[in-house]
Protein backbone atom coordinates (compact mmCIF):
# COMPACT_ATOMS: atom_id res chain seq x y z
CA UNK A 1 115.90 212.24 81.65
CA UNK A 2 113.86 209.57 80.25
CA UNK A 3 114.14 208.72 76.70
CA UNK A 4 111.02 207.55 74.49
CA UNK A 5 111.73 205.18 71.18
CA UNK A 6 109.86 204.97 68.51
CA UNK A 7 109.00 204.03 65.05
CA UNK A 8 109.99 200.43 64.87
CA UNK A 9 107.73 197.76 63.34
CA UNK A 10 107.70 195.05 60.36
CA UNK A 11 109.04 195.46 57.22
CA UNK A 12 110.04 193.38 54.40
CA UNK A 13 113.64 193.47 52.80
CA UNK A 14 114.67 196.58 51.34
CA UNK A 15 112.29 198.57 52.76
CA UNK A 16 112.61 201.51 55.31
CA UNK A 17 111.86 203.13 58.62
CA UNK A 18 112.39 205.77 60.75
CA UNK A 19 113.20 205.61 64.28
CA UNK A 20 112.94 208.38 67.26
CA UNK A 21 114.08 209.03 70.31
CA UNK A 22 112.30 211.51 72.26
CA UNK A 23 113.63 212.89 75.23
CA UNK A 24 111.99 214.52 78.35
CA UNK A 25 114.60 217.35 78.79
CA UNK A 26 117.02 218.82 77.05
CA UNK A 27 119.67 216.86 75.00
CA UNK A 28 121.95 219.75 74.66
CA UNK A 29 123.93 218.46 77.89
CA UNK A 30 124.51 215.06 76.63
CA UNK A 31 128.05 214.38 74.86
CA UNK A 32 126.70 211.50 72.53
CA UNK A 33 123.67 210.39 71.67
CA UNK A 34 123.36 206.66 70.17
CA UNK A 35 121.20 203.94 68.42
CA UNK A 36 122.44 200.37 70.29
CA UNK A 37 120.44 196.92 68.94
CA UNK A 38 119.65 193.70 70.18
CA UNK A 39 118.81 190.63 67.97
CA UNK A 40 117.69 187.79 69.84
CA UNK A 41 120.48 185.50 71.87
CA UNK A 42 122.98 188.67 70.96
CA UNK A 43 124.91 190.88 72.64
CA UNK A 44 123.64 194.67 72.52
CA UNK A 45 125.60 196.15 69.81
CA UNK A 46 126.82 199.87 68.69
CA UNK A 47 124.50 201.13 65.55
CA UNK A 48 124.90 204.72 65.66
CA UNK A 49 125.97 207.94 67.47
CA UNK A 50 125.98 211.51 66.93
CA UNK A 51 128.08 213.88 69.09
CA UNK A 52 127.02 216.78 70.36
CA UNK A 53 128.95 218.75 67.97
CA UNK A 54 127.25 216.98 64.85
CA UNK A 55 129.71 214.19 64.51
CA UNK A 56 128.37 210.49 63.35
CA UNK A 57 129.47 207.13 63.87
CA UNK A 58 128.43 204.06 62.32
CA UNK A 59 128.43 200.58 62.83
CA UNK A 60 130.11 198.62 59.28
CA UNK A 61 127.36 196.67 59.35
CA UNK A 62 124.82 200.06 58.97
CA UNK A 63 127.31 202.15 56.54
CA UNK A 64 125.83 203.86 53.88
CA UNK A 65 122.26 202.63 54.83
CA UNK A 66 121.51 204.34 58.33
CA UNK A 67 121.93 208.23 58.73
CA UNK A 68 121.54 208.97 62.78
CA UNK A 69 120.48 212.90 63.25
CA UNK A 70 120.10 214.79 65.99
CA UNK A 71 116.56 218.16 66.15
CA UNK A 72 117.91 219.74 69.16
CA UNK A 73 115.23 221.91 69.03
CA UNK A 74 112.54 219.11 69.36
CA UNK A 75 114.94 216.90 72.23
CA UNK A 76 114.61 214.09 69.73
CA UNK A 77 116.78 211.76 67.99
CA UNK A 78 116.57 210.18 64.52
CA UNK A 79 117.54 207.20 63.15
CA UNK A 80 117.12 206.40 59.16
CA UNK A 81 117.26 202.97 58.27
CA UNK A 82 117.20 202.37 54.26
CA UNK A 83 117.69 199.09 52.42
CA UNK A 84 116.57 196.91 55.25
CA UNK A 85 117.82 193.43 55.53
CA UNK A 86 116.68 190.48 57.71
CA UNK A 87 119.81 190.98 59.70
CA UNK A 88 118.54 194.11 60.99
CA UNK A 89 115.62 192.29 62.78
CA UNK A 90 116.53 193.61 66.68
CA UNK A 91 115.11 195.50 69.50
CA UNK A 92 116.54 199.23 69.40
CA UNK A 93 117.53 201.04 72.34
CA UNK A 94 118.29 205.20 72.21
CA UNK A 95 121.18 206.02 74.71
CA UNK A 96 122.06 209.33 76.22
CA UNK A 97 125.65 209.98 77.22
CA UNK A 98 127.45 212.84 79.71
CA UNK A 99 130.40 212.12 81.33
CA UNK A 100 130.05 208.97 84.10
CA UNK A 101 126.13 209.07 82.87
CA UNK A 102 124.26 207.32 80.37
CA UNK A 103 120.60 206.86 80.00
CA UNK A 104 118.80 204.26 78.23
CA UNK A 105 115.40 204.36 76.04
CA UNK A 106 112.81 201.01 76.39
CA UNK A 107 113.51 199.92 72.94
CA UNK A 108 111.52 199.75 69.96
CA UNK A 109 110.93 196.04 67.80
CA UNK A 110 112.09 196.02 64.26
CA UNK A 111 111.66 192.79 62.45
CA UNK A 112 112.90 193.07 58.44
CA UNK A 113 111.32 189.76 56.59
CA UNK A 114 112.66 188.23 54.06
């Protein structure tokens, strides 16, 4: 499976975007699907998931201002990002997760100016 992100770009503070994550096959098989960022000199860090089953996960950081969603239909993955701060600047990655498998997207560049 290969998983295509898109969506990112520059914004200034407050603003909004919407990330996807396309897949090539099916994401019905996958347990969890996830947003993960990386800011520069940082470690990759948990943004997002949503089970298979609907359930969501967020980072604190991300509460209340990211909504991850799932269009099984379309094999794509959604990530709302409202009320963007600089601190969001990072590269985000889409993941795929089954059981001793996960897949990773080639990230997409969000930058959030002040």
């Amino acid at each position: 499976v290969q998983l295509q992100a898109s969506g990112g770009g520059l914004v200034q503070a407050g603003g909004s975007l919407r990330l996807s994550c396309a897949a090539s096959g099916s994401i019905d098989s996958f347990a969890v699907m996830g947003w993960y960022r990386q800011a520069p000199e940082k470690q990759r860090e948990l943004v997002a998931t949503i089970s298979s089953g609907g359930s969501t996960t967020y980072a604190d950081s991300v509460k209340g201002r990211f909504t991850i969603s799932r269009d099984n239909a379309k094999n794509t993955v959604y990530l709302q990002m409202n009320s963007l701060k600089p601190e969001d600047t990072a590269v985000y990655y889409c993941s795929a997760y089954r059981p001793f498998v996960r897949y990773w997207g080639q990230g997409t560049q969000v930058t959030v100016s002040s």
